[in-house]
N, C-alpha and C. Protein backbone atom coordinates (compact mmCIF):
# COMPACT_ATOMS: atom_id res chain seq x y z
N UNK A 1 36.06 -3.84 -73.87
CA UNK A 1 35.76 -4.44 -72.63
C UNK A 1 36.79 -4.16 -71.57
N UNK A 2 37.05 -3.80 -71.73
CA UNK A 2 39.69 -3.71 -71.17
C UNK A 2 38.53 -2.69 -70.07
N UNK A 3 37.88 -1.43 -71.08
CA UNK A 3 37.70 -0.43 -70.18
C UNK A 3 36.90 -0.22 -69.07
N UNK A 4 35.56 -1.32 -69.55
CA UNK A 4 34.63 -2.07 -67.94
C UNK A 4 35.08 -2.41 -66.84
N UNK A 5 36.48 -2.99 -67.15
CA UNK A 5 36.82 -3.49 -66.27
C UNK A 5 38.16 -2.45 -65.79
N UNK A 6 38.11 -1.73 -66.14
CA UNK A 6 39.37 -0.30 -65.48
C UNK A 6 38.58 0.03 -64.68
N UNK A 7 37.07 0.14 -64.75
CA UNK A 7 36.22 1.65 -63.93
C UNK A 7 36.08 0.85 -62.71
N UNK A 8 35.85 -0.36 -62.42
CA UNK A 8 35.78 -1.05 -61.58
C UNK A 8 36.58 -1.43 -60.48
N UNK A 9 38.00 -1.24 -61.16
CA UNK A 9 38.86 -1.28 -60.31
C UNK A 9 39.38 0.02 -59.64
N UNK A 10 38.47 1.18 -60.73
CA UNK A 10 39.11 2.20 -60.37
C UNK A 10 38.01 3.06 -59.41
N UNK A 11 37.08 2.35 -58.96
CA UNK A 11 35.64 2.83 -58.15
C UNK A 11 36.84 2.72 -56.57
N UNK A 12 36.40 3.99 -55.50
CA UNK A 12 36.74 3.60 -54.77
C UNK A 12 35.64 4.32 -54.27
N UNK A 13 35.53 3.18 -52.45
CA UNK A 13 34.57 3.66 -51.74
C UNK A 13 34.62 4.12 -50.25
N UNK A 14 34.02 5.37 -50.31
CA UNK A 14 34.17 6.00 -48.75
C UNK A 14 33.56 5.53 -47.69
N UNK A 15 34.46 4.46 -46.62
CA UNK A 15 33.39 3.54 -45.63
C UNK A 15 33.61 4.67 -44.36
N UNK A 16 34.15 5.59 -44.20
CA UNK A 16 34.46 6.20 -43.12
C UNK A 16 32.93 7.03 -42.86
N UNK A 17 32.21 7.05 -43.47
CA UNK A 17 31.37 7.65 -42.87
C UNK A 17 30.32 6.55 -42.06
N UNK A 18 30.41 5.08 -42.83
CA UNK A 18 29.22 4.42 -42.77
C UNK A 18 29.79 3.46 -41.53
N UNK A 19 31.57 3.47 -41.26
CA UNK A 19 32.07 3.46 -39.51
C UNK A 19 31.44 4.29 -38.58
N UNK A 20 31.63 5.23 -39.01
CA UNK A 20 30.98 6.44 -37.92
C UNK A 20 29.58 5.97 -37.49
N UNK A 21 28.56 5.73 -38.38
CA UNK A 21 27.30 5.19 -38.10
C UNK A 21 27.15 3.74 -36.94
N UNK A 22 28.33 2.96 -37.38
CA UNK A 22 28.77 1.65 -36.83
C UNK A 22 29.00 1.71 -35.36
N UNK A 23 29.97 2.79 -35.11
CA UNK A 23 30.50 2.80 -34.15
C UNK A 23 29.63 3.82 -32.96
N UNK A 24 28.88 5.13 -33.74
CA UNK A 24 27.62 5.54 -32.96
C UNK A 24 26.54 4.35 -32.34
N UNK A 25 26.23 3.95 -33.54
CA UNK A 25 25.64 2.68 -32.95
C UNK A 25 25.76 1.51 -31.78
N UNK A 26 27.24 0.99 -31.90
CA UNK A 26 27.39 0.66 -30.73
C UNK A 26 27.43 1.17 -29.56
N UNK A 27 28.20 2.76 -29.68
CA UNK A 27 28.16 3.41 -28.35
C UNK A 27 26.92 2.91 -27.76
N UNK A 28 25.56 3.80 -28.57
CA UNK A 28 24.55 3.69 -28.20
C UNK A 28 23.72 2.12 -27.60
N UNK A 29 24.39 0.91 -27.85
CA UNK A 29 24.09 -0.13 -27.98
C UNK A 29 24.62 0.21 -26.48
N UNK A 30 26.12 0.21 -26.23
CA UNK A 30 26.63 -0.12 -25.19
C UNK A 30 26.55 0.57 -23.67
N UNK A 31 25.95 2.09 -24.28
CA UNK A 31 25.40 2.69 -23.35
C UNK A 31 24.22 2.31 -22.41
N UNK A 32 23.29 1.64 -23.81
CA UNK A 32 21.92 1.37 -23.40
C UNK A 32 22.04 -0.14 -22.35
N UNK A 33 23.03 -1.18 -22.84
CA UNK A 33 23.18 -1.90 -21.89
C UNK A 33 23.61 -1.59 -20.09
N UNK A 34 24.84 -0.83 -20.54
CA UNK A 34 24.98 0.00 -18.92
C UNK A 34 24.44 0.34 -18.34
N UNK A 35 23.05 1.06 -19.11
CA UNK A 35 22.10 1.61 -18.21
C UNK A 35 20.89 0.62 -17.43
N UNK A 36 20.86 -0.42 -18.36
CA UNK A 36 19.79 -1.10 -18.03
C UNK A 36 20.50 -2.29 -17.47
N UNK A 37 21.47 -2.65 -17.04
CA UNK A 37 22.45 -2.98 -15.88
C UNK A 37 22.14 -2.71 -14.54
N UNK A 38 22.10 -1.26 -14.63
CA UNK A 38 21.96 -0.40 -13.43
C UNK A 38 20.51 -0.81 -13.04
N UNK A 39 19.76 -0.77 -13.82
CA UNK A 39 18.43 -1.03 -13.45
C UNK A 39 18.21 -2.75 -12.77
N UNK A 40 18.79 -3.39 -13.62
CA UNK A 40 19.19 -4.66 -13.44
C UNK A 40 19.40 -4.88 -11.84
N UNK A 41 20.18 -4.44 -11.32
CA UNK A 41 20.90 -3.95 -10.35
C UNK A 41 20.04 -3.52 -8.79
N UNK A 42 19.29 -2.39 -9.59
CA UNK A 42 17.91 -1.97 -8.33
C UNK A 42 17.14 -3.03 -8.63
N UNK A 43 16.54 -3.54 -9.47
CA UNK A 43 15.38 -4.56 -9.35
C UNK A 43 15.69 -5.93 -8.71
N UNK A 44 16.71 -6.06 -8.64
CA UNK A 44 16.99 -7.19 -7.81
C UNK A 44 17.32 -6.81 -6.45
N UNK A 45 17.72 -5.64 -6.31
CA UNK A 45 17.91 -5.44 -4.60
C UNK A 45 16.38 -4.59 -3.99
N UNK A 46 15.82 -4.05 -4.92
CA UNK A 46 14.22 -3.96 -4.52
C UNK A 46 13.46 -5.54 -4.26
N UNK A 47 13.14 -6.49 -4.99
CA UNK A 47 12.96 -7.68 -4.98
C UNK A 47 13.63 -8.72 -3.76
N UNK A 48 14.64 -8.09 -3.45
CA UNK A 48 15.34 -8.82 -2.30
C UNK A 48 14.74 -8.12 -1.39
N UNK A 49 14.86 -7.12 -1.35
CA UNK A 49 13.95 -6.47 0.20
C UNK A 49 12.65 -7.14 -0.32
N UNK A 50 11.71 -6.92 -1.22
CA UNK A 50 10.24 -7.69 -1.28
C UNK A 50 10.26 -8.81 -0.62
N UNK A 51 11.47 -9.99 -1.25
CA UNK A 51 11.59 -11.13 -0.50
C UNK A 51 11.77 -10.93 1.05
N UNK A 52 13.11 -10.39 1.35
CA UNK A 52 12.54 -10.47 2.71
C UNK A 52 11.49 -10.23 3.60
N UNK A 53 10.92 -9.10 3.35
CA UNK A 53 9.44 -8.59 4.00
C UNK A 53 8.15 -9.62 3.58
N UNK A 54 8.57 -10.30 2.52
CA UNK A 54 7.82 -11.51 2.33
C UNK A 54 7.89 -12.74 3.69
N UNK A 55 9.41 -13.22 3.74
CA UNK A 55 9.81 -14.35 4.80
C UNK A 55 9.13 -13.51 6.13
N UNK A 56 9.49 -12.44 6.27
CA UNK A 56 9.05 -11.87 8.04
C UNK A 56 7.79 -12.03 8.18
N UNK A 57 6.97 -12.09 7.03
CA UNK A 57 5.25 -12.24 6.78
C UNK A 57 5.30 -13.53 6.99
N UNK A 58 5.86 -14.40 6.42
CA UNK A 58 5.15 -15.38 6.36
C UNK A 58 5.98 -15.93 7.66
N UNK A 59 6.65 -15.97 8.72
CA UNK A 59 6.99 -16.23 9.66
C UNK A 59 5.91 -15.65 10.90
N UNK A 60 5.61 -14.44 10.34
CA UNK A 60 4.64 -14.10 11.30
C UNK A 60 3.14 -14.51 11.53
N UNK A 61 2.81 -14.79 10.08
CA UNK A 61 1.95 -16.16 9.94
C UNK A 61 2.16 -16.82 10.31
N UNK A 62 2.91 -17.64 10.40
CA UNK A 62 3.14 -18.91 10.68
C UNK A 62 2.65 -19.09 12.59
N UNK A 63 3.30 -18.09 13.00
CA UNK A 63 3.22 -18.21 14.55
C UNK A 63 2.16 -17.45 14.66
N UNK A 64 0.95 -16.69 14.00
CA UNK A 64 -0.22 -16.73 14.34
C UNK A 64 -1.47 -18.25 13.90
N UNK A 65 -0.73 -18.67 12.89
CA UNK A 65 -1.33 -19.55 12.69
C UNK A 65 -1.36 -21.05 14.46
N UNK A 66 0.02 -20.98 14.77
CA UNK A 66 0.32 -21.96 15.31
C UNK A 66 -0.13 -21.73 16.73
N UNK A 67 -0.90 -20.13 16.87
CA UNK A 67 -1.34 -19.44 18.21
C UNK A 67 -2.93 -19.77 18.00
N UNK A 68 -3.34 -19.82 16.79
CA UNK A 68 -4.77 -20.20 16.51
C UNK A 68 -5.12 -21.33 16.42
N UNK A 69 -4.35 -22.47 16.20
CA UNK A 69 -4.62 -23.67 16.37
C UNK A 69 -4.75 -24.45 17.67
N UNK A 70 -3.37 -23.53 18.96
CA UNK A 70 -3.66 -23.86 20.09
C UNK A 70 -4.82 -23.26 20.33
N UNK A 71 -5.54 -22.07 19.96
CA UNK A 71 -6.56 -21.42 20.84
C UNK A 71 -7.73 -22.59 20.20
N UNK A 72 -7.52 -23.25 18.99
CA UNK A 72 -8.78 -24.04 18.15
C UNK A 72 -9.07 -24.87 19.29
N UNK A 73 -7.62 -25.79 19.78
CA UNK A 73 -7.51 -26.86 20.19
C UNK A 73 -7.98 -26.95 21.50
N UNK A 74 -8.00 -25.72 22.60
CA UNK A 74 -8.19 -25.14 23.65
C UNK A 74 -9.83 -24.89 23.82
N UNK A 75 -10.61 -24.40 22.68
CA UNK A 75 -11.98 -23.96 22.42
C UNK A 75 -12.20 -25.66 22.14
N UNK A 76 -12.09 -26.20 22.04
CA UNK A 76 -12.80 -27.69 21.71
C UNK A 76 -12.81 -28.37 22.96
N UNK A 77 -12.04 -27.84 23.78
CA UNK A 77 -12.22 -28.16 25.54
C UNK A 77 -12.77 -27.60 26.90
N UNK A 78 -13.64 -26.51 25.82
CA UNK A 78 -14.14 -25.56 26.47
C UNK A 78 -15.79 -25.21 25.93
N UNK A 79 -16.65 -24.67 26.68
CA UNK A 79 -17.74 -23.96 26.31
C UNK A 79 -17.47 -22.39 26.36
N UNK A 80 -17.64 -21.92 25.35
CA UNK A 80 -17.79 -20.63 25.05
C UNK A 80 -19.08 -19.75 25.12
N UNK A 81 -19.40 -19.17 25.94
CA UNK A 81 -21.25 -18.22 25.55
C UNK A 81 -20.89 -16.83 25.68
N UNK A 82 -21.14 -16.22 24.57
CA UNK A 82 -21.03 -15.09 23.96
C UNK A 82 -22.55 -14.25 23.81
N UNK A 83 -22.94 -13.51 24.68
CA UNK A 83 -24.18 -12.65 25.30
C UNK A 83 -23.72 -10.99 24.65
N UNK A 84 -24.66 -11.21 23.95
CA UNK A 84 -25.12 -9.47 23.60
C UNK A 84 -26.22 -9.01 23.81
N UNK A 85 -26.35 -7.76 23.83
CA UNK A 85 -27.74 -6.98 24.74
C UNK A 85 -27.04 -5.36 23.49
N UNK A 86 -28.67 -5.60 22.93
CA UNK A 86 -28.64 -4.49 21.73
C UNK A 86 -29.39 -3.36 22.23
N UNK A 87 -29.89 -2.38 21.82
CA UNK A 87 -30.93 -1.52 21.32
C UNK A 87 -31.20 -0.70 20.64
N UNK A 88 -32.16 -0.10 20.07
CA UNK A 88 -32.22 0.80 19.22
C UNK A 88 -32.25 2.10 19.59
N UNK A 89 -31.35 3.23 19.24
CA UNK A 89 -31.11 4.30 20.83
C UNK A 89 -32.38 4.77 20.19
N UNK A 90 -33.07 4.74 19.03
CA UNK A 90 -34.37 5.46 18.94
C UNK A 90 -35.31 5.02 19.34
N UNK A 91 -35.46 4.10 19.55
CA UNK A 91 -36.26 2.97 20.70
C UNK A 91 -35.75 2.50 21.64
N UNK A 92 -35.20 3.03 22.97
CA UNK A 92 -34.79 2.49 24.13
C UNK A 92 -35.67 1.29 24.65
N UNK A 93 -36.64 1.23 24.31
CA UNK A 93 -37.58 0.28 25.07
C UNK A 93 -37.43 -0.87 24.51
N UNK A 94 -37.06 -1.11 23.04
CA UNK A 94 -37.20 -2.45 22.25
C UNK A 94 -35.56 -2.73 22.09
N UNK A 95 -35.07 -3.38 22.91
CA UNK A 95 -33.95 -4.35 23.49
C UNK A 95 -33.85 -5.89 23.62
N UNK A 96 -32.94 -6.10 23.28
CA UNK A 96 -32.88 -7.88 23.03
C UNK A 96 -31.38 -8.31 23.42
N UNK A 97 -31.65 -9.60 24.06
CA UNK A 97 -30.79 -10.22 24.23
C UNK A 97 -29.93 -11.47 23.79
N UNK A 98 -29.04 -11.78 23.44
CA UNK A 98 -28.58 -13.12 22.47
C UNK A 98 -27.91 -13.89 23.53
N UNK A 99 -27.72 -14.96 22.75
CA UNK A 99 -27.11 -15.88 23.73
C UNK A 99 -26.29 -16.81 22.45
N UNK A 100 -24.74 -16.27 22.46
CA UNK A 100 -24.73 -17.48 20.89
C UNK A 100 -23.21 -18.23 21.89
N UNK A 101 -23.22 -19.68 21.68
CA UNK A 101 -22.54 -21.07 22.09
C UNK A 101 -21.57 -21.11 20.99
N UNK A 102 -20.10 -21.79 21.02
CA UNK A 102 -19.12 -21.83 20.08
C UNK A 102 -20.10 -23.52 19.57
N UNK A 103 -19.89 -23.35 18.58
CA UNK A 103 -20.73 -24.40 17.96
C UNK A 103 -21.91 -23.93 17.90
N UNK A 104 -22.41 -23.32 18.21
CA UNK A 104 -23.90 -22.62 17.82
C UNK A 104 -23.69 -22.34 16.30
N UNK A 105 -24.85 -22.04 15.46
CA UNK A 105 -24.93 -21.42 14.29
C UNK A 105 -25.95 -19.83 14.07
N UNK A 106 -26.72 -19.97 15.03
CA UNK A 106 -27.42 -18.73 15.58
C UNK A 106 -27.40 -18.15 16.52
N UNK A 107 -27.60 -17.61 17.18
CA UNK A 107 -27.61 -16.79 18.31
C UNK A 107 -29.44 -17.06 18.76
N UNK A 108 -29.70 -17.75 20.27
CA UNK A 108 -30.82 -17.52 20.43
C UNK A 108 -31.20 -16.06 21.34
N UNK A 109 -32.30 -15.68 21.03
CA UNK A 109 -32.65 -14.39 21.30
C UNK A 109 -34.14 -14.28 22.01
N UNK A 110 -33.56 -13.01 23.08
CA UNK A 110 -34.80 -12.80 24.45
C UNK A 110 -34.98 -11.50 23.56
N UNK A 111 -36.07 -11.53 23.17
CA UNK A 111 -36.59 -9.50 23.22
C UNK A 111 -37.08 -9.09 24.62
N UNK A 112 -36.38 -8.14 25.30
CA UNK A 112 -36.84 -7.41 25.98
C UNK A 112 -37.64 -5.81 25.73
N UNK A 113 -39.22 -5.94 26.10
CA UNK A 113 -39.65 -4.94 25.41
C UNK A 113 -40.50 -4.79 26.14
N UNK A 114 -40.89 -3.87 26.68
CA UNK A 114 -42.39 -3.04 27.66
C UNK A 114 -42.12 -3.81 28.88
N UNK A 115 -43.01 -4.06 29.36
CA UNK A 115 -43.39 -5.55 30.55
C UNK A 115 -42.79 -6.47 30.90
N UNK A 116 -42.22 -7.35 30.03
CA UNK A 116 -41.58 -8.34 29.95
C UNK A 116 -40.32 -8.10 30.65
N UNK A 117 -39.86 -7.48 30.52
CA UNK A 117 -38.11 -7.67 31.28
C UNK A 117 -38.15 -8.93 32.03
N UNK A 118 -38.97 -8.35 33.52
CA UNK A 118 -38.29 -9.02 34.33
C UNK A 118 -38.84 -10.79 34.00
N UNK A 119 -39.52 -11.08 33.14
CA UNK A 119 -39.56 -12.29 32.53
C UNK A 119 -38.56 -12.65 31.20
N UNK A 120 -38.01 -12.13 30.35
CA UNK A 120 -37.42 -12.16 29.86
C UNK A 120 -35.91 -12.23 30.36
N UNK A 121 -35.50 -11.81 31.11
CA UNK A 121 -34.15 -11.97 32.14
C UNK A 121 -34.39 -13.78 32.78
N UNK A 122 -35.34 -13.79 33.28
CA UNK A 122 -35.63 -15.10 34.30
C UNK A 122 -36.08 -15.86 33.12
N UNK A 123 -35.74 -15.85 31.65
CA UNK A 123 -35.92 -17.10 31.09
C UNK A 123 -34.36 -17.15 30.53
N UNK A 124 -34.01 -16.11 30.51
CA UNK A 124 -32.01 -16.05 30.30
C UNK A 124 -31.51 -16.40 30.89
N UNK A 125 -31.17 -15.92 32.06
CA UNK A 125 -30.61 -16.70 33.15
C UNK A 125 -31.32 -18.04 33.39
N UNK A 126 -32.32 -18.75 32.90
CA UNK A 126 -32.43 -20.09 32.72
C UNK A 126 -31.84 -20.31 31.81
N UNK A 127 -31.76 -20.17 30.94
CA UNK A 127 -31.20 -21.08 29.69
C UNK A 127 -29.45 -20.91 29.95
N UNK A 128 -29.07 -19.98 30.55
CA UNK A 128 -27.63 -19.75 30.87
C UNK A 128 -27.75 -20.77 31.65
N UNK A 129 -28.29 -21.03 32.69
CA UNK A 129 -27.96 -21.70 33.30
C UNK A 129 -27.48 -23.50 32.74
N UNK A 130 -28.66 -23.60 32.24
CA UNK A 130 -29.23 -24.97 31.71
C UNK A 130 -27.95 -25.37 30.31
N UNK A 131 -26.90 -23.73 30.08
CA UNK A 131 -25.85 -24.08 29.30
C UNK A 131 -24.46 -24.56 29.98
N UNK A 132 -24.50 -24.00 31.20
CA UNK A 132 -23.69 -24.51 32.18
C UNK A 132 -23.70 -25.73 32.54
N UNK A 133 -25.23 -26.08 32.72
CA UNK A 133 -25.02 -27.63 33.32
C UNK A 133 -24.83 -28.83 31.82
N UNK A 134 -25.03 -28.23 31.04
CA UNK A 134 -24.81 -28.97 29.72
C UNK A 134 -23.80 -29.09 29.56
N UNK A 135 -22.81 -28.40 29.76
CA UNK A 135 -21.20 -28.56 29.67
C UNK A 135 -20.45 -29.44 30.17
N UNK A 136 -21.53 -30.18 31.16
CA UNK A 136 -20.99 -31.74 31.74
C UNK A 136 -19.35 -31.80 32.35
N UNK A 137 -19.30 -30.76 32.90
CA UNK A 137 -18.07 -30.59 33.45
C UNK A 137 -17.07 -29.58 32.78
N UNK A 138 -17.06 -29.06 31.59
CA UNK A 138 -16.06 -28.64 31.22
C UNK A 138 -15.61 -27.14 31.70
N UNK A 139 -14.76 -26.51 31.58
CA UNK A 139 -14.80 -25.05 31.72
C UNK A 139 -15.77 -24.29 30.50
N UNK A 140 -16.75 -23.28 31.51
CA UNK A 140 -17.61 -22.47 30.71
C UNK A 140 -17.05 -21.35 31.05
N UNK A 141 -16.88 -20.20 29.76
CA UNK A 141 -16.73 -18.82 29.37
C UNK A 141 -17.70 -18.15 29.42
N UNK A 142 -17.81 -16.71 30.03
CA UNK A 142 -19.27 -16.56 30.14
C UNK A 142 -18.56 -14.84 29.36
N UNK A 143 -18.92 -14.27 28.31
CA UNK A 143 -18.67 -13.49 28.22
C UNK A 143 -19.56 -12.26 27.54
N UNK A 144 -19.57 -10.90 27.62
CA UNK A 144 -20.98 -10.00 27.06
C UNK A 144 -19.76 -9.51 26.41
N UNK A 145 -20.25 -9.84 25.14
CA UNK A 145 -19.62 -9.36 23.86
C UNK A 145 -19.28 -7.86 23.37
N UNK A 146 -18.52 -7.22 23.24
CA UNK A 146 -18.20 -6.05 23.18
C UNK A 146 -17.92 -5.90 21.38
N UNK A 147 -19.64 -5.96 20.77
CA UNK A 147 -19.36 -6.20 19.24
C UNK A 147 -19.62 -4.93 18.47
N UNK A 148 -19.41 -3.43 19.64
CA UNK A 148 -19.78 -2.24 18.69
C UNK A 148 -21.10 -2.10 19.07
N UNK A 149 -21.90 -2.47 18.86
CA UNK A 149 -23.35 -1.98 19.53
C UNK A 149 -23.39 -1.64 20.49
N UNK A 150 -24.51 -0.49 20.49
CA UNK A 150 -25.15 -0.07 21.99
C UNK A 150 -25.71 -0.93 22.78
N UNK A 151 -25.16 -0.46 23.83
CA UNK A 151 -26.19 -1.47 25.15
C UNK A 151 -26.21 -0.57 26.15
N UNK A 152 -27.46 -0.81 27.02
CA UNK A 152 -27.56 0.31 28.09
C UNK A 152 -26.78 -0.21 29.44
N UNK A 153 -26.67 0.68 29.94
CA UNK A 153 -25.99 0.56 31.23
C UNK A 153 -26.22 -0.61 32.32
N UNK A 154 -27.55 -0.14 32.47
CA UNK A 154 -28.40 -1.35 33.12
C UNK A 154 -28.80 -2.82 32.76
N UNK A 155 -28.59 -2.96 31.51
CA UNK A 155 -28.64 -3.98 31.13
C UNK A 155 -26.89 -4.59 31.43
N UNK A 156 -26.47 -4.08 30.87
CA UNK A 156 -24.71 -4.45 31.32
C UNK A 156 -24.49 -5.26 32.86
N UNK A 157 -25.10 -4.22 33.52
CA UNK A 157 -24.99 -4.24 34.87
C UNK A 157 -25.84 -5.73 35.35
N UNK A 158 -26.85 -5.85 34.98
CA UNK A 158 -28.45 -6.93 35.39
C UNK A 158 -27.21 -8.11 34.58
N UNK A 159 -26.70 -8.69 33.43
CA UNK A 159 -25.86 -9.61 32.97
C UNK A 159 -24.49 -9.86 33.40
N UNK A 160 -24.28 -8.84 34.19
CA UNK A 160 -23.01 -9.08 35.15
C UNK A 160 -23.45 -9.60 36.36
N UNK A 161 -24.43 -9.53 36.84
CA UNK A 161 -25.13 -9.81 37.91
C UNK A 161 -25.90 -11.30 38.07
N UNK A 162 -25.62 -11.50 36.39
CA UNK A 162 -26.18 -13.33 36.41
C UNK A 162 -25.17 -13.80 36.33
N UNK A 163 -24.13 -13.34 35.64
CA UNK A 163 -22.49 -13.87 35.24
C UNK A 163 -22.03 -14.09 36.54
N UNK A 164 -21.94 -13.56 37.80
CA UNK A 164 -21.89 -13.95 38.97
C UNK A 164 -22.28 -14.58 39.28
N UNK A 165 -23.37 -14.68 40.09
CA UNK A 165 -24.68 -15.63 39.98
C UNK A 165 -24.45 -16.91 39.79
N UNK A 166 -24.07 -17.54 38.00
CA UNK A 166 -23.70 -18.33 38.17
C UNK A 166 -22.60 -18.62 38.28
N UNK A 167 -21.49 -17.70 38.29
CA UNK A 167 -19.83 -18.04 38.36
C UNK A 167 -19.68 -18.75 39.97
N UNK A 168 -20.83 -18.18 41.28
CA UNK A 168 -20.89 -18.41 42.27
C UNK A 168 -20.91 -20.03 42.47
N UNK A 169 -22.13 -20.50 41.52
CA UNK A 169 -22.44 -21.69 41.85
C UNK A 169 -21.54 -22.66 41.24
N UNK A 170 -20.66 -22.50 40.30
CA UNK A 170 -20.21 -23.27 39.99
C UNK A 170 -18.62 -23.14 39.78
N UNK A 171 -17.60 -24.04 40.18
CA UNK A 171 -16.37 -23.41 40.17
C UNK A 171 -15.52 -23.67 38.41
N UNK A 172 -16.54 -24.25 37.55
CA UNK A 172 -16.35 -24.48 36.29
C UNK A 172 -16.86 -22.90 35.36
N UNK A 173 -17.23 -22.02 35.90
CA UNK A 173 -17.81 -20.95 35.00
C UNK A 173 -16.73 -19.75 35.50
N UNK A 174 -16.13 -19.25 34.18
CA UNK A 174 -15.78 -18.04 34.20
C UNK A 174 -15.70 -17.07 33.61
N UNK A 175 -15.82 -15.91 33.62
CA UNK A 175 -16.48 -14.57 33.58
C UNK A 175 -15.11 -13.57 32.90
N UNK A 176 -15.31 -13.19 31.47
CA UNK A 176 -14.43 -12.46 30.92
C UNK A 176 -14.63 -11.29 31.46
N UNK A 177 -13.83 -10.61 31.94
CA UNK A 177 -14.14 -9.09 32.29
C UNK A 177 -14.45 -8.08 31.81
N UNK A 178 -15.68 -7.50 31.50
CA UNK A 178 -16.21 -6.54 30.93
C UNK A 178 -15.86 -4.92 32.06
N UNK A 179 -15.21 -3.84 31.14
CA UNK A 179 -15.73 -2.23 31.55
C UNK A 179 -16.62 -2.11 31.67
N UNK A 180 -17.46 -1.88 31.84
CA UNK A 180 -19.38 -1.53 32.33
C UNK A 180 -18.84 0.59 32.36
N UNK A 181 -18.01 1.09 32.37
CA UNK A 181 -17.88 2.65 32.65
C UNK A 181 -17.79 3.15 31.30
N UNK A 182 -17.20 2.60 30.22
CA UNK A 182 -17.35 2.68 28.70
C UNK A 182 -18.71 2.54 28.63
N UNK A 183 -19.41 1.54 28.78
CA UNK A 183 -21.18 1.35 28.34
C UNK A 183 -21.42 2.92 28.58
């Protein structure tokens, strides 16, 4: 038994290689932290610019918001009429006219088509009118909507010509200024 216990004491073992592994290892450990440090590093100063371009947003919100609430607050003391005049350029003849009120939910509508015009105008300019005097005093907006659609010249012209008309009679109606040289 003497001799079991000689070999045992007499085992020796080579750790220098299984350091080497140890100490690769950490390099690699310690490298990989450095690097992702660095990254560490940009993602927070990318994220800080995000944040800021975030605050300038939402500041700039803020003061459109606080520009839309006066304009809310401003439109609730006011009548708004918003007039469009369409057509179909493949049908010049079949043309219509809207008439839509802030608080409206539709737009009421003149077809102008063959014959009718000059009756169809003289029931618009009534009901324009009859929106004016409904306003019971307030300031009325009288404006021909510039929503992308075609409209003919003459028609432009004949609704500028009531927009006067009544802007004349009354010192409560006023008239957004339309280009008529674009039409």
């Amino acid at each position: 038994m003497r001799r079991s216990g000689r070999r045992r004491n007499d085992i020796l073992i080579d750790l220098t290689s299984l350091l080497d592994v140890i100490f690769i290892l950490l390099m690699v450990v310690l490298a990989r932290q450095q690097i992702s440090g660095m990254d560490m590093d940009e993602q927070t100063a990318r994220l800080k610019a995000e944040q800021a371009a975030l605050q300038a947003e939402k500041a700039e919100t803020m003061d459109e918001y606080r520009l839309y609430s006066a304009q809310n607050d401003l439109t609730e003391k006011m009548v708004i009429i918003s007039v469009t005049a369409t057509f179909d350029p493949e049908n010049p003849r079949e043309r219509s006219l809207k008439i839509l009120r802030n608080g409206d939910d539709k737009p009421e509508v003149f077809p102008l088509s063959g014959g009718n015009t000059k009756e169809a105008y003289g029931k618009f300019e009534e009901r324009l009118a009859s929106c004016v005097k409904e306003a019971g005093g307030l300031p009325v907006v009288l404006s021909l909507a510039d929503d992308g659609s075609e409209i003919l010249y003459r028609d432009a012209q004949r609704i500028q010509e009531i927009f006067n008309s009544l802007s004349s009679l009354s010192d409560d109606v006023y008239i957004r200024a339309m280009d008529t040289e674009d039409k």
